[in-house]
N, C-alpha and C. Protein backbone atom coordinates (compact mmCIF):
# COMPACT_ATOMS: atom_id res chain seq x y z
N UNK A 1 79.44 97.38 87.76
CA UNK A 1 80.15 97.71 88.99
C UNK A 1 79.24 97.49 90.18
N UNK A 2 79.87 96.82 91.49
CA UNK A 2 79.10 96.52 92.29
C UNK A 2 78.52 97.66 93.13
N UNK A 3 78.68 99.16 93.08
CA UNK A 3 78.28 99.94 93.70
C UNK A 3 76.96 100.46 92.93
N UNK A 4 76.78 100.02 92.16
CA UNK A 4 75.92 100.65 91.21
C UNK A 4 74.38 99.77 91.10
N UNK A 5 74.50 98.34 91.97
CA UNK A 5 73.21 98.15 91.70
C UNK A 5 73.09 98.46 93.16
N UNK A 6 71.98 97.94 93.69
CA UNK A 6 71.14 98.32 94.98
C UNK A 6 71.58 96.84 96.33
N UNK A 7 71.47 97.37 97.17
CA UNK A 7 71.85 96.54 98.71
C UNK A 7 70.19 96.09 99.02
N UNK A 8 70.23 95.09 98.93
CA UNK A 8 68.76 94.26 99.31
C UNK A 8 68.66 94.59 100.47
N UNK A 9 69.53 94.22 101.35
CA UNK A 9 69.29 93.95 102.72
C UNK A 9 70.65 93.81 103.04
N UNK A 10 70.94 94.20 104.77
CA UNK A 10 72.01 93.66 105.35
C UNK A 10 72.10 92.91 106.57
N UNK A 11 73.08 91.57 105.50
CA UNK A 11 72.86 90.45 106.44
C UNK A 11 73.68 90.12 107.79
N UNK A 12 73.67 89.19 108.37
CA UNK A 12 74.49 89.27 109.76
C UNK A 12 75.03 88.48 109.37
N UNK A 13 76.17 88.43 109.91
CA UNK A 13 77.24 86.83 110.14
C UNK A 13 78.21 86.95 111.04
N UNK A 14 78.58 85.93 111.20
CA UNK A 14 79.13 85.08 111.93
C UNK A 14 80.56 84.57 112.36
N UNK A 15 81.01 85.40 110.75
CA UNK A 15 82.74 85.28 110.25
C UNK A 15 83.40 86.13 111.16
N UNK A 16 84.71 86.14 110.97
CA UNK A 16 85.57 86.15 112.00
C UNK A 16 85.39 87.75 112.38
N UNK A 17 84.68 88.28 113.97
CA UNK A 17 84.54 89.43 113.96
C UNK A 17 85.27 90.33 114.23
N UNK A 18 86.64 90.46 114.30
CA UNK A 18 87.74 91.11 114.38
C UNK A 18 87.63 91.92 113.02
N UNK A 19 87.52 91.16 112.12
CA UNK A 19 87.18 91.47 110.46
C UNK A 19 86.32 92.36 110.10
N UNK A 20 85.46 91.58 110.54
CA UNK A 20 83.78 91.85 109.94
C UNK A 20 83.24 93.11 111.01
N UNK A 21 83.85 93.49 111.55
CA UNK A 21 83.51 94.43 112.94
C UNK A 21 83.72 95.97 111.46
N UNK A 22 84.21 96.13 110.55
CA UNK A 22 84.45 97.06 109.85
C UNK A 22 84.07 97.25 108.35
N UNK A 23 82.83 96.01 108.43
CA UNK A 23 82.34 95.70 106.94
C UNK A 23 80.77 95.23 107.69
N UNK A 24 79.88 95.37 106.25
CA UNK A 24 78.48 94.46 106.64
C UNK A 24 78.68 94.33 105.30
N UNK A 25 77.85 92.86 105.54
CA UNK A 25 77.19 91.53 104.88
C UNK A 25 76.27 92.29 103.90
N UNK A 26 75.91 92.66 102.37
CA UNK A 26 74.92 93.03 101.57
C UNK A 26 74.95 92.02 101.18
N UNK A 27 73.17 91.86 100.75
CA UNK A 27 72.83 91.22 99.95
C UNK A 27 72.75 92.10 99.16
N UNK A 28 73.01 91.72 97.34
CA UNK A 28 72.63 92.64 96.48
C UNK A 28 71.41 92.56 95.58
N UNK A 29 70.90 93.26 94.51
CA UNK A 29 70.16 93.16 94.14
C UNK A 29 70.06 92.19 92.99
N UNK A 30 71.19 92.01 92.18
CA UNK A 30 71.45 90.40 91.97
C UNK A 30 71.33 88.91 92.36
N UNK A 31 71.20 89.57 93.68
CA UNK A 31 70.99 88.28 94.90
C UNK A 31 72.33 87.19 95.04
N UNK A 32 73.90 87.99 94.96
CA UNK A 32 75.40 87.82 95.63
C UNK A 32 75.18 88.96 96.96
N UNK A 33 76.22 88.37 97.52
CA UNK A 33 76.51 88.72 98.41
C UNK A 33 78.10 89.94 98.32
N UNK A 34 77.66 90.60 98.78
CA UNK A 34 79.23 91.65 99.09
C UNK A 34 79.33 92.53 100.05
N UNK A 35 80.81 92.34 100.48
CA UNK A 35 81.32 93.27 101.66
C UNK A 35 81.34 94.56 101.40
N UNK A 36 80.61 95.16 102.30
CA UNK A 36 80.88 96.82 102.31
C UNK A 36 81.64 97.59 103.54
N UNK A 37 82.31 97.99 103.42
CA UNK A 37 83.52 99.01 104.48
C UNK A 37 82.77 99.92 105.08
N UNK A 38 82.72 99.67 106.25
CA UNK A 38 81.84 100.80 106.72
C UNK A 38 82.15 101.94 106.93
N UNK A 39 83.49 102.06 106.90
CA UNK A 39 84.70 103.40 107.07
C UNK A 39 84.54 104.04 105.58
N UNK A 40 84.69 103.53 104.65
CA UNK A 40 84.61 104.17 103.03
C UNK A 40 83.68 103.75 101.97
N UNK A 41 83.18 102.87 102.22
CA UNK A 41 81.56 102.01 101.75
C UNK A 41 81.79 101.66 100.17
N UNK A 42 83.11 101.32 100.22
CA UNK A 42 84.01 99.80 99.22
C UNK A 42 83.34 98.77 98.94
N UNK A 43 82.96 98.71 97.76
CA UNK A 43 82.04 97.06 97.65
C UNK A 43 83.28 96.15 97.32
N UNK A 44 82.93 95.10 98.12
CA UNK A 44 84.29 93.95 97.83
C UNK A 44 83.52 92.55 97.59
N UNK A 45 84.24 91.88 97.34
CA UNK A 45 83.67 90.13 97.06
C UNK A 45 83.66 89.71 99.10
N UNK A 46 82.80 89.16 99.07
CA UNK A 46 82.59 88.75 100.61
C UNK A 46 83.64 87.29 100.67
N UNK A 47 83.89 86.76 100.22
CA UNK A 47 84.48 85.27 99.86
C UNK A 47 85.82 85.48 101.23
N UNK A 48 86.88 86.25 100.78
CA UNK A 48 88.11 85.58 101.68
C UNK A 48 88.29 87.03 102.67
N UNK A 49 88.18 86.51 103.60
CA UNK A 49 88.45 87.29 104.77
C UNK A 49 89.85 88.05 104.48
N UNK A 50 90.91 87.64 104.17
CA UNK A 50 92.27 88.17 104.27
C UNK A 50 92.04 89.17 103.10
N UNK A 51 91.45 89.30 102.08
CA UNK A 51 90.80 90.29 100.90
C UNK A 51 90.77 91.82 102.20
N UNK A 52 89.72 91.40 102.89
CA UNK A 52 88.72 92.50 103.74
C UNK A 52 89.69 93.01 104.65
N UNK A 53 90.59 91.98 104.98
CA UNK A 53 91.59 92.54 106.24
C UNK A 53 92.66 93.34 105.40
N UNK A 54 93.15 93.50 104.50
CA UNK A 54 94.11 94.02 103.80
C UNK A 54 93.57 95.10 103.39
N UNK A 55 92.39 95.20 103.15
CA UNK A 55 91.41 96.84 102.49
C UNK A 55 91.52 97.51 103.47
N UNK A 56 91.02 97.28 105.11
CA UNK A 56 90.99 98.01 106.29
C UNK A 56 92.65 98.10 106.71
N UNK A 57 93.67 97.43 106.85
CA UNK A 57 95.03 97.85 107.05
C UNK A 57 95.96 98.05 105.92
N UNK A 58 95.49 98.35 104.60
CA UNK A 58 96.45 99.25 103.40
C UNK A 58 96.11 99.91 102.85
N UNK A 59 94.54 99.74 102.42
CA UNK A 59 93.98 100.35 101.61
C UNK A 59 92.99 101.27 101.63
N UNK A 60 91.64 100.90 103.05
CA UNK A 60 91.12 102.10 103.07
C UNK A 60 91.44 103.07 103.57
N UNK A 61 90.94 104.47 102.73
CA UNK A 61 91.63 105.45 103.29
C UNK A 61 91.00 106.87 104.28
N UNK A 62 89.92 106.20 104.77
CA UNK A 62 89.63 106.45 106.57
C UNK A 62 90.43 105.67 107.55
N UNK A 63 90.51 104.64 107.40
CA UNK A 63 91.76 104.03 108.46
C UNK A 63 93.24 104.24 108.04
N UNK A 64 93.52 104.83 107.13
CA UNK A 64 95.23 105.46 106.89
C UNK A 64 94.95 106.40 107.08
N UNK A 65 93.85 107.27 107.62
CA UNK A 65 93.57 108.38 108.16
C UNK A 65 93.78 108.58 109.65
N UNK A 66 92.67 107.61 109.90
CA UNK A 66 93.09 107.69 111.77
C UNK A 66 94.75 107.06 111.78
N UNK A 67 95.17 106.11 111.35
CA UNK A 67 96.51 105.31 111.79
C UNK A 67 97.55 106.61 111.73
N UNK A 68 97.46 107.55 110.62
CA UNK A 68 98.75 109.13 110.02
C UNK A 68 98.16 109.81 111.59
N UNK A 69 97.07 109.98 112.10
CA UNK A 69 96.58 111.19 113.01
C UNK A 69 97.02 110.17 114.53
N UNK A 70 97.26 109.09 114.59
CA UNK A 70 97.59 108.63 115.73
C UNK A 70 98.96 108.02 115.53
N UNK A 71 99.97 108.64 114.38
CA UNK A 71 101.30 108.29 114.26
C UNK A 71 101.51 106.76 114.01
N UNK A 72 100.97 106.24 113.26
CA UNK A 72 101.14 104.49 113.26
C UNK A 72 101.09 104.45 111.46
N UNK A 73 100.96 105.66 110.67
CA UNK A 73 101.26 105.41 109.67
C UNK A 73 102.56 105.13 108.90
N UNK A 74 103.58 105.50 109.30
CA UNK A 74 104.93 104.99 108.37
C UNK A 74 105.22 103.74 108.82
N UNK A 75 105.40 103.30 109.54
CA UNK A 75 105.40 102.08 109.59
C UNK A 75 107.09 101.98 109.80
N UNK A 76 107.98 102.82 110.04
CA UNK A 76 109.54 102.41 110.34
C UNK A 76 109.60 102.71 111.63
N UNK A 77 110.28 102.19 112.55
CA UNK A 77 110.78 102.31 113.75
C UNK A 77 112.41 102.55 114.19
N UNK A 78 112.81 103.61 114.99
CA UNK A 78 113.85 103.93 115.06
C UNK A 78 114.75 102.88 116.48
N UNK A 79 114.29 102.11 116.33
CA UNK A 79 115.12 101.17 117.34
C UNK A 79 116.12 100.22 117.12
């Protein structure tokens, strides 16, 4: 499991920062690379951006935290 070995270092990049504004770049101690959530500290595969964007708007659950406390969690609209 990727939480279980050690974070070498954390790297910078460059990828799209709308994204990456809510994850850093590990290197691991394997020497792969993986995304970590900085809101719930989720090890993910760094590879496809749309992976990382779907963890931060479905899945992690510090940001379905703030979204329920600022009313943007159900997601139906009465209009």
């Amino acid at each position: 499991m990727a939480s279980e070995e050690g974070v070498v270092l954390i790297l910078e990049t460059k990828r799209n920062p709308a994204i990456w504004k809510n994850f850093d770049l590990c290197l691991m101690s394997d020497n792969h690379e993986m995304a970590r959530c900085k809101n719930c500290g989720k090890f993910m595969k760094a590879a496809a951006n749309s992976t990382l964007k779907k963890h931060t708007d479905k899945h992690c659950p510090v940001t379905k935290a703030k979204k329920e406390e600022k009313g943007e969690g159900s997601g139906s609209s009465n209009m």
